[in-house]
C-alpha atoms as a PDB file:
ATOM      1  CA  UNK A   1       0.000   0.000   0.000  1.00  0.00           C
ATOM      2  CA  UNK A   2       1.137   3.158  -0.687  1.00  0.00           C
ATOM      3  CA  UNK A   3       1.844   5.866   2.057  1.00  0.00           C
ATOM      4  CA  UNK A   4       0.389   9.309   2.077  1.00  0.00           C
ATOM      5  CA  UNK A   5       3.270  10.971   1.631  1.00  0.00           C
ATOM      6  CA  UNK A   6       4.544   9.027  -1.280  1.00  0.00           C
ATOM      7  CA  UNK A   7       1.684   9.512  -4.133  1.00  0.00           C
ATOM      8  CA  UNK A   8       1.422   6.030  -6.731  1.00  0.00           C
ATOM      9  CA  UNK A   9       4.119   6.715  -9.526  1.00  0.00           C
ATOM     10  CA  UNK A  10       6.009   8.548  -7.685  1.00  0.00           C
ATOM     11  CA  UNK A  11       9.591   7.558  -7.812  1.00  0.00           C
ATOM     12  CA  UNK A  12      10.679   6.012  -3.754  1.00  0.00           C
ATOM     13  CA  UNK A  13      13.376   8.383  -1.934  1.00  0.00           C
ATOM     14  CA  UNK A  14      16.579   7.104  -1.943  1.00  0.00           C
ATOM     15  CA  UNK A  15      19.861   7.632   0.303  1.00  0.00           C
ATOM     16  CA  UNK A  16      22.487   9.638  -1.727  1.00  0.00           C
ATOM     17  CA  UNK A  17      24.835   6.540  -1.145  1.00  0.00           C
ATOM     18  CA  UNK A  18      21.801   4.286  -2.842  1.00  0.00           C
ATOM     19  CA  UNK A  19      21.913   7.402  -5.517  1.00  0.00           C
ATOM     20  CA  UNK A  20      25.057   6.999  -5.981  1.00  0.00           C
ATOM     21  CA  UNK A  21      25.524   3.610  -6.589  1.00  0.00           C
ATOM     22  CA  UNK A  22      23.217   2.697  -8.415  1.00  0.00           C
ATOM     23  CA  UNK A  23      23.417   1.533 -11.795  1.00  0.00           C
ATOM     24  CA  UNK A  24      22.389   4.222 -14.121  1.00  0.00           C
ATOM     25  CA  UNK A  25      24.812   6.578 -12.184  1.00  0.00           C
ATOM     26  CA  UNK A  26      27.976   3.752 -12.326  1.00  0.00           C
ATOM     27  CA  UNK A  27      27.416   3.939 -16.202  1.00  0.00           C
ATOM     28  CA  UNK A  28      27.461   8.089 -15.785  1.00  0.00           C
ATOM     29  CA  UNK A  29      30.353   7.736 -14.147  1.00  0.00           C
ATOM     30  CA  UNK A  30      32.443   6.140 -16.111  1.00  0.00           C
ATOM     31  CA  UNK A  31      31.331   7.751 -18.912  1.00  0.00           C
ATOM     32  CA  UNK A  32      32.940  10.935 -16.995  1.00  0.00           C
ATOM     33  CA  UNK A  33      35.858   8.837 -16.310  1.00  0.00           C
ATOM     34  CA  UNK A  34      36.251   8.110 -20.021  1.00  0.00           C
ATOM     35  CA  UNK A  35      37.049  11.897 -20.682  1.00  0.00           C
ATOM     36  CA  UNK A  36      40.752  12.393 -19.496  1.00  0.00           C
ATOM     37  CA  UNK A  37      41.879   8.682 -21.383  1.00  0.00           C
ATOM     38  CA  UNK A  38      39.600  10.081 -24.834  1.00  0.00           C
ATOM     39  CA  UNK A  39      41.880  13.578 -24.405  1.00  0.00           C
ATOM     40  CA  UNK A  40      45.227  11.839 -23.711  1.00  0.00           C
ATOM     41  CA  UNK A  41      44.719   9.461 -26.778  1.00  0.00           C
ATOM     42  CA  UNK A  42      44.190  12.770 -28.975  1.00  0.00           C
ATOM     43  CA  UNK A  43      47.047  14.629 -27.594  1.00  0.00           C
ATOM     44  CA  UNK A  44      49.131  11.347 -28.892  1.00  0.00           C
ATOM     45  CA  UNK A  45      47.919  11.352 -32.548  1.00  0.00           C
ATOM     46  CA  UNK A  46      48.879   8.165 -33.797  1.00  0.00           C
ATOM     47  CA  UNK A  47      46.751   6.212 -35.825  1.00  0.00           C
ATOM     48  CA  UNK A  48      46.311   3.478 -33.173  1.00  0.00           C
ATOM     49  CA  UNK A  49      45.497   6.245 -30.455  1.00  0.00           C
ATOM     50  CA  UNK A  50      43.049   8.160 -32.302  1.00  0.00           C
ATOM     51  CA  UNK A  51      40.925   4.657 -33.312  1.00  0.00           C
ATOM     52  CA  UNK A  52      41.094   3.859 -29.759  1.00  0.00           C
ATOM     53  CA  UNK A  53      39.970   7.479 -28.744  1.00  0.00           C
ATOM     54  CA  UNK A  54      36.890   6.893 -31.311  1.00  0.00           C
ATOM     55  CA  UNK A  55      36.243   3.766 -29.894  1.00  0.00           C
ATOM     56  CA  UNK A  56      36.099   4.660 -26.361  1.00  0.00           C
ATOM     57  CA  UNK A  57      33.617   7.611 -27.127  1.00  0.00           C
ATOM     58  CA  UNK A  58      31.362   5.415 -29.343  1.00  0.00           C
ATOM     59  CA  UNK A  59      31.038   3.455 -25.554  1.00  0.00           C
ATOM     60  CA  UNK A  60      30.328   6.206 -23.718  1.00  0.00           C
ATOM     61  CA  UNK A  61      27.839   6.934 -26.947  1.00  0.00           C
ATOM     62  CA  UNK A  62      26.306   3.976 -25.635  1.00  0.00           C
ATOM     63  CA  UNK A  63      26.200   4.290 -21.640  1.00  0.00           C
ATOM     64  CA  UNK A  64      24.287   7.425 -22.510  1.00  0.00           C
ATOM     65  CA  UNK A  65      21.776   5.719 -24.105  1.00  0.00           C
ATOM     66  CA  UNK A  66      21.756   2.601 -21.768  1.00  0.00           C
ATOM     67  CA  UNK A  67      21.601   4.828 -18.305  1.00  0.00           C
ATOM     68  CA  UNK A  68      19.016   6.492 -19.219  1.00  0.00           C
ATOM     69  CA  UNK A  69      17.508   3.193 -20.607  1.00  0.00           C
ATOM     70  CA  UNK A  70      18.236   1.195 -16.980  1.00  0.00           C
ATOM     71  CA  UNK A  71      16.894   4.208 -15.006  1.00  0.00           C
ATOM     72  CA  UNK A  72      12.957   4.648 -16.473  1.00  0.00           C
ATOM     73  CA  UNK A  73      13.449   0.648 -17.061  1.00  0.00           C
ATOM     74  CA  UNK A  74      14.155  -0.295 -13.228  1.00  0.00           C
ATOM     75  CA  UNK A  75      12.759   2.777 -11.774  1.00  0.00           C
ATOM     76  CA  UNK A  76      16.121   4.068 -10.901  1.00  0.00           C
ATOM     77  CA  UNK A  77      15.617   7.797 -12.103  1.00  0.00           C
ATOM     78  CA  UNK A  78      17.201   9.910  -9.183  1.00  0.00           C
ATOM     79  CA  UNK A  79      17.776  13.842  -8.881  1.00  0.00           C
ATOM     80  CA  UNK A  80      21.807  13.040  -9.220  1.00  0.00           C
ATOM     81  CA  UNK A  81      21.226  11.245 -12.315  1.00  0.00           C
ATOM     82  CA  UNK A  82      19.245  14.336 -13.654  1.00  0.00           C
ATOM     83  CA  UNK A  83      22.234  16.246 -12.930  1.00  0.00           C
ATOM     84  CA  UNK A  84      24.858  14.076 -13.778  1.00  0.00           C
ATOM     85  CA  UNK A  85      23.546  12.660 -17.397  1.00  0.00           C
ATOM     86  CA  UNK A  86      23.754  15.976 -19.198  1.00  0.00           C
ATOM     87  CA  UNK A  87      26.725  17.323 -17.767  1.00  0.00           C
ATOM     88  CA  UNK A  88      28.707  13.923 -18.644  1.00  0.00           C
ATOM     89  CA  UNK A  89      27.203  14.313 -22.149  1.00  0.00           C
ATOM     90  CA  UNK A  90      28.105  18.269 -22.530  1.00  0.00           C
ATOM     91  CA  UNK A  91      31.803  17.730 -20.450  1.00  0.00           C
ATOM     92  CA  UNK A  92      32.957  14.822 -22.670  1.00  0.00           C
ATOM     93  CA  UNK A  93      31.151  16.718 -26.208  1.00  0.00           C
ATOM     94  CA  UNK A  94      33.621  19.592 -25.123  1.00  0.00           C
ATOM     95  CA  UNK A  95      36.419  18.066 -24.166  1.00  0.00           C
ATOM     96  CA  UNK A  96      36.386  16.529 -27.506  1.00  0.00           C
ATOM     97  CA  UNK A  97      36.016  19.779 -29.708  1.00  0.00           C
ATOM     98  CA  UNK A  98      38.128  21.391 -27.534  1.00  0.00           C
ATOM     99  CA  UNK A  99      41.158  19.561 -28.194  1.00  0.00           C
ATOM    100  CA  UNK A 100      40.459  18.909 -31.807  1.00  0.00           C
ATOM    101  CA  UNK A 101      40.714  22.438 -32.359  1.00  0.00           C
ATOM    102  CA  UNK A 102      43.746  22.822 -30.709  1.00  0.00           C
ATOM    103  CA  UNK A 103      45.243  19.924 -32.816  1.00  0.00           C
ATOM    104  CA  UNK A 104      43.696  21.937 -35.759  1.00  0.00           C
ATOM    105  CA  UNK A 105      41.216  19.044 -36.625  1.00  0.00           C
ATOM    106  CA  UNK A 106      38.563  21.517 -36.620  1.00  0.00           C
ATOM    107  CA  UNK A 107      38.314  25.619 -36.652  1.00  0.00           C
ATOM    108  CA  UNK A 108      37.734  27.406 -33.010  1.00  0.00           C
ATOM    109  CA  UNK A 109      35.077  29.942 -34.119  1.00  0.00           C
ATOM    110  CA  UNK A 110      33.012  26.758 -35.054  1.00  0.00           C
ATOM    111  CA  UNK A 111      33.787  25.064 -31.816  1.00  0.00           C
ATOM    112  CA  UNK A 112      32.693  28.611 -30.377  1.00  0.00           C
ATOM    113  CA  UNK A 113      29.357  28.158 -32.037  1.00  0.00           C
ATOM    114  CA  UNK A 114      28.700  24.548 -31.095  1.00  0.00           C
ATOM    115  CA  UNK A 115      29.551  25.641 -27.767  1.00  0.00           C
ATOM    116  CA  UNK A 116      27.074  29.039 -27.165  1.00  0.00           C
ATOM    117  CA  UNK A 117      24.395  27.154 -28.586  1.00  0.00           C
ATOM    118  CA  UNK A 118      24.922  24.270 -25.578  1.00  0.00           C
ATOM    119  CA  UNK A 119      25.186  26.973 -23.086  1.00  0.00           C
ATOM    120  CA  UNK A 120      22.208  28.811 -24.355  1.00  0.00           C
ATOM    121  CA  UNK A 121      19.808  26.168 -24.444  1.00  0.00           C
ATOM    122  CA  UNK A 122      20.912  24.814 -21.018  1.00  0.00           C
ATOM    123  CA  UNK A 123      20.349  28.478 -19.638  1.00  0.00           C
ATOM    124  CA  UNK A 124      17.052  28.754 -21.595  1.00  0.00           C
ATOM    125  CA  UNK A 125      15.972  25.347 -19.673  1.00  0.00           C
ATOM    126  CA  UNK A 126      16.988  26.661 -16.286  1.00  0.00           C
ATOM    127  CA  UNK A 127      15.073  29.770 -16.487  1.00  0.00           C
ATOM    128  CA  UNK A 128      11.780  27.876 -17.685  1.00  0.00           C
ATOM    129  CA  UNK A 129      12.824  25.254 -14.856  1.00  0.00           C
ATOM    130  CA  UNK A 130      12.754  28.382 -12.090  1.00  0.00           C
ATOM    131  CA  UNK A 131       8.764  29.561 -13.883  1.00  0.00           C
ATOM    132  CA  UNK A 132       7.590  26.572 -13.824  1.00  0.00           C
ATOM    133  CA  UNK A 133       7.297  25.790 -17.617  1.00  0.00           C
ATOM    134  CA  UNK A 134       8.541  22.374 -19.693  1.00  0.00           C
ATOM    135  CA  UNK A 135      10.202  22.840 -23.113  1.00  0.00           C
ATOM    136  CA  UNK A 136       9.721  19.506 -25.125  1.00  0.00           C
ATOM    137  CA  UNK A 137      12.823  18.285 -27.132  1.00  0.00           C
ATOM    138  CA  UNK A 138      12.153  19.434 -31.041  1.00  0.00           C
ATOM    139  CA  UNK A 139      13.451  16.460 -33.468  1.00  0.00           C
ATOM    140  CA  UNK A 140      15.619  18.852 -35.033  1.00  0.00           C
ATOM    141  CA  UNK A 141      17.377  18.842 -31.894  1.00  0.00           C
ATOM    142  CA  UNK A 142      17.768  14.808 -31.937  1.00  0.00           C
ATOM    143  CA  UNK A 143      18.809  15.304 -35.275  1.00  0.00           C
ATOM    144  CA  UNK A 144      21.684  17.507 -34.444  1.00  0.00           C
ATOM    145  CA  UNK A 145      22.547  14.910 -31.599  1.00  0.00           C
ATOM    146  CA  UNK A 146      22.935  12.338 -33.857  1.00  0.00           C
ATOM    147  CA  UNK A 147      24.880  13.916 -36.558  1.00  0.00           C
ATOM    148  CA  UNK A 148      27.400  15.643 -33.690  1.00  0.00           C
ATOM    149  CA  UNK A 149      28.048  12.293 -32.147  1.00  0.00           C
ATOM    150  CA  UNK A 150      28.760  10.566 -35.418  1.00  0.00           C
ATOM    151  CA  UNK A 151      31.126  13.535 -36.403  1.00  0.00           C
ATOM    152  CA  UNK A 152      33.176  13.678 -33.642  1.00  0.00           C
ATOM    153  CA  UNK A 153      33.609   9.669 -33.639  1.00  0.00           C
ATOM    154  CA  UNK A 154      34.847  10.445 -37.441  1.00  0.00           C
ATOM    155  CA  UNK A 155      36.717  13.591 -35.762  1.00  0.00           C
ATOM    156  CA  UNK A 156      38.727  11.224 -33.463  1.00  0.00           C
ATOM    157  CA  UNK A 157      39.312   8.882 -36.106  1.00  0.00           C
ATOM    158  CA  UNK A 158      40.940  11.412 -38.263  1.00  0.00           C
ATOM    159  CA  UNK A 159      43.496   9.598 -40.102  1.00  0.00           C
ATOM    160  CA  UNK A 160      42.098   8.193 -43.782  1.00  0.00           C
ATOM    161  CA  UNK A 161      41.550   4.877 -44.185  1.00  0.00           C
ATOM    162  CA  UNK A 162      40.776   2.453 -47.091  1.00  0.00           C
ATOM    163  CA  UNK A 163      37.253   0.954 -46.660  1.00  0.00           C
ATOM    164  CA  UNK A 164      35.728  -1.750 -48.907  1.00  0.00           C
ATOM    165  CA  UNK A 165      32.618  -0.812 -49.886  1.00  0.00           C
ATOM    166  CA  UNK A 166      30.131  -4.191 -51.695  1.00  0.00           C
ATOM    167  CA  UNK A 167      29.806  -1.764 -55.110  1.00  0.00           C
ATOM    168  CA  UNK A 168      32.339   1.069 -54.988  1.00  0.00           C
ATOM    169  CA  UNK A 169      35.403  -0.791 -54.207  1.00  0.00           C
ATOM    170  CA  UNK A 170      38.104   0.281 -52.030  1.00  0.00           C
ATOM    171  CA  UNK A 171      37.460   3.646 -51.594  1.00  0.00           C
ATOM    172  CA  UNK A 172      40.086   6.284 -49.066  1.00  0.00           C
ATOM    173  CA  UNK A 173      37.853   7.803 -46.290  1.00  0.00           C
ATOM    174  CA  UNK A 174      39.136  11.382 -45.081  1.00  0.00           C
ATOM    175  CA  UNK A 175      37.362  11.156 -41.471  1.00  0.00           C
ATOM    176  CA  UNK A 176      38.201  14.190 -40.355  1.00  0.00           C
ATOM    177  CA  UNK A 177      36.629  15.934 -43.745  1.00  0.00           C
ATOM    178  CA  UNK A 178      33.861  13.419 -42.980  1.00  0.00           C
ATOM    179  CA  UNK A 179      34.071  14.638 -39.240  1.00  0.00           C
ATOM    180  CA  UNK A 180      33.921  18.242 -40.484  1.00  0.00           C
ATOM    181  CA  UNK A 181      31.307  18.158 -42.609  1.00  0.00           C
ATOM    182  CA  UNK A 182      28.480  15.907 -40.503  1.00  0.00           C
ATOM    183  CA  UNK A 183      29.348  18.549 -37.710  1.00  0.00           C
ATOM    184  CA  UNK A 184      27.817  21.117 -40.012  1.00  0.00           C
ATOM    185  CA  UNK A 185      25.280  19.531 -40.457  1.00  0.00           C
ATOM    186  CA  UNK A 186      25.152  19.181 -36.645  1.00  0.00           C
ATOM    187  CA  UNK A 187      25.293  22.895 -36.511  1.00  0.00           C
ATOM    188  CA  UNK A 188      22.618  23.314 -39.316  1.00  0.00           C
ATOM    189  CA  UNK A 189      20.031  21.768 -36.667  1.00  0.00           C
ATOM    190  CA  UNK A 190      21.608  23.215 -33.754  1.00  0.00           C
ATOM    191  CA  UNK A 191      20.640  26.902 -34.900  1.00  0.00           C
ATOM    192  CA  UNK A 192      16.965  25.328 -35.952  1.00  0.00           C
ATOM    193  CA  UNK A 193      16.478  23.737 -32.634  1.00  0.00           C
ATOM    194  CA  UNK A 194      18.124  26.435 -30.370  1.00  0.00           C
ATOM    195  CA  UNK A 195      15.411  28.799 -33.054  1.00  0.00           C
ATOM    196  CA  UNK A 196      12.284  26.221 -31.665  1.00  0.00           C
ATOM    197  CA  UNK A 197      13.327  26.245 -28.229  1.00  0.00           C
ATOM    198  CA  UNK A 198      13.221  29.879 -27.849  1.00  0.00           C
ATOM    199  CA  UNK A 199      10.155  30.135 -29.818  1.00  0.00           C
ATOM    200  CA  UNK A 200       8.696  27.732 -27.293  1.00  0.00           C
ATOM    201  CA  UNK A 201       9.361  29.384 -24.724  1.00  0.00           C
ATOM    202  CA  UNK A 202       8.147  32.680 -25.695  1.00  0.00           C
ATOM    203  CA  UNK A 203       5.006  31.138 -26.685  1.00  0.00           C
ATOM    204  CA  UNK A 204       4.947  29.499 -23.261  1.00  0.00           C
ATOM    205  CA  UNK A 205       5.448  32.825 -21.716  1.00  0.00           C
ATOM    206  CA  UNK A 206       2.788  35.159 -24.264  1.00  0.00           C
ATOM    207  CA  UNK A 207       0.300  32.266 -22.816  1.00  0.00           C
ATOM    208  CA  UNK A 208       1.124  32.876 -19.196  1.00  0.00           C
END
């Protein structure tokens, strides 16, 4: 039976050590413990280094997803996973871009971009958060997701590489071009979402 103070669906209160090791939030932390060995590999730039880079962020690719996954699955969702998930995803994103354009993989003033549009949204969040109002994710924004992980994996990779393709042939893969270019798309549906979200939340505001 349920108690009065703890309404049905409700998620049940937890002790910050239960928070803390639970599941969801292991995954998170690793993920965060993935950045320095990801930045390390970069700053070597061998060919071996940078595929093992890639690698390593494709698996903390996929602890984002499966956290997330565990936590609604098992009823694990917790206020330090709220706050740890996205800033794992935004510290190891920058970290990345960071140090590619410092190894001149990739131009600053378009890491600068990538970068103010992260901040911005995450400020636009926290001051609907404070009044009370929810801003839904816009598919554009998945979209850019998507295309940003998949170009910094390419970004890491950076080296080109013969790939055998069933009706092409061998063909040489530039990654980092490749890297380059699906990041612009990236940005493409950055500046659409970060355009819904604030039209969201103006029209959330006009209606209050």
């Amino acid at each position: 039976m349920t108690s009065p103070e703890e309404p049905p669906g409700d998620p049940p209160k937890r002790t910050l050590r239960e928070e803390v090791t639970n599941l969801p939030n292991l995954l998170t932390f690793t993920r965060i413990a993935m950045i320095p060995p990801v930045m390390v590999l970069m700053l070597q730039g061998t060919r071996w280094a940078n595929v093992i880079a890639a690698l390593l962020f494709t698996l903390a690719a996929i602890t984002d997803w499966l956290d997330g996954y565990l936590a609604r699955k098992r009823n694990l969702v917790s206020v330090l996973g709220k706050l740890l998930d996205p800033l794992a995803d935004k510290l190891i994103v920058t970290a990345t871009l960071v140090i590619a354009a410092e190894l001149g993989r990739i131009p600053g003033w378009f890491v600068v971009l990538l970068l103010s549009r992260e901040l911005s949204i995450q400020a636009l969040r926290a001051i609907a958060s404070s009044e009370g109002l929810s801003i839904d994710v816009v598919s554009s924004g998945k979209f850019k997701t998507a295309f940003q992980l998949i170009g910094l994996v390419a970004l890491l990779l950076h080296e080109r590489f013969y790939i055998d393709f069933l009706f092409a042939g061998r063909v040489i893969v530039d990654f980092n071009a490749l890297g380059f270019w699906l990041l612009a798309l990236a940005m493409v549906f950055s500046l659409a979402s970060a355009g819904q979200y604030f039209g969201k939340f103006l029209g959330a505001i006009a209606k209050r």
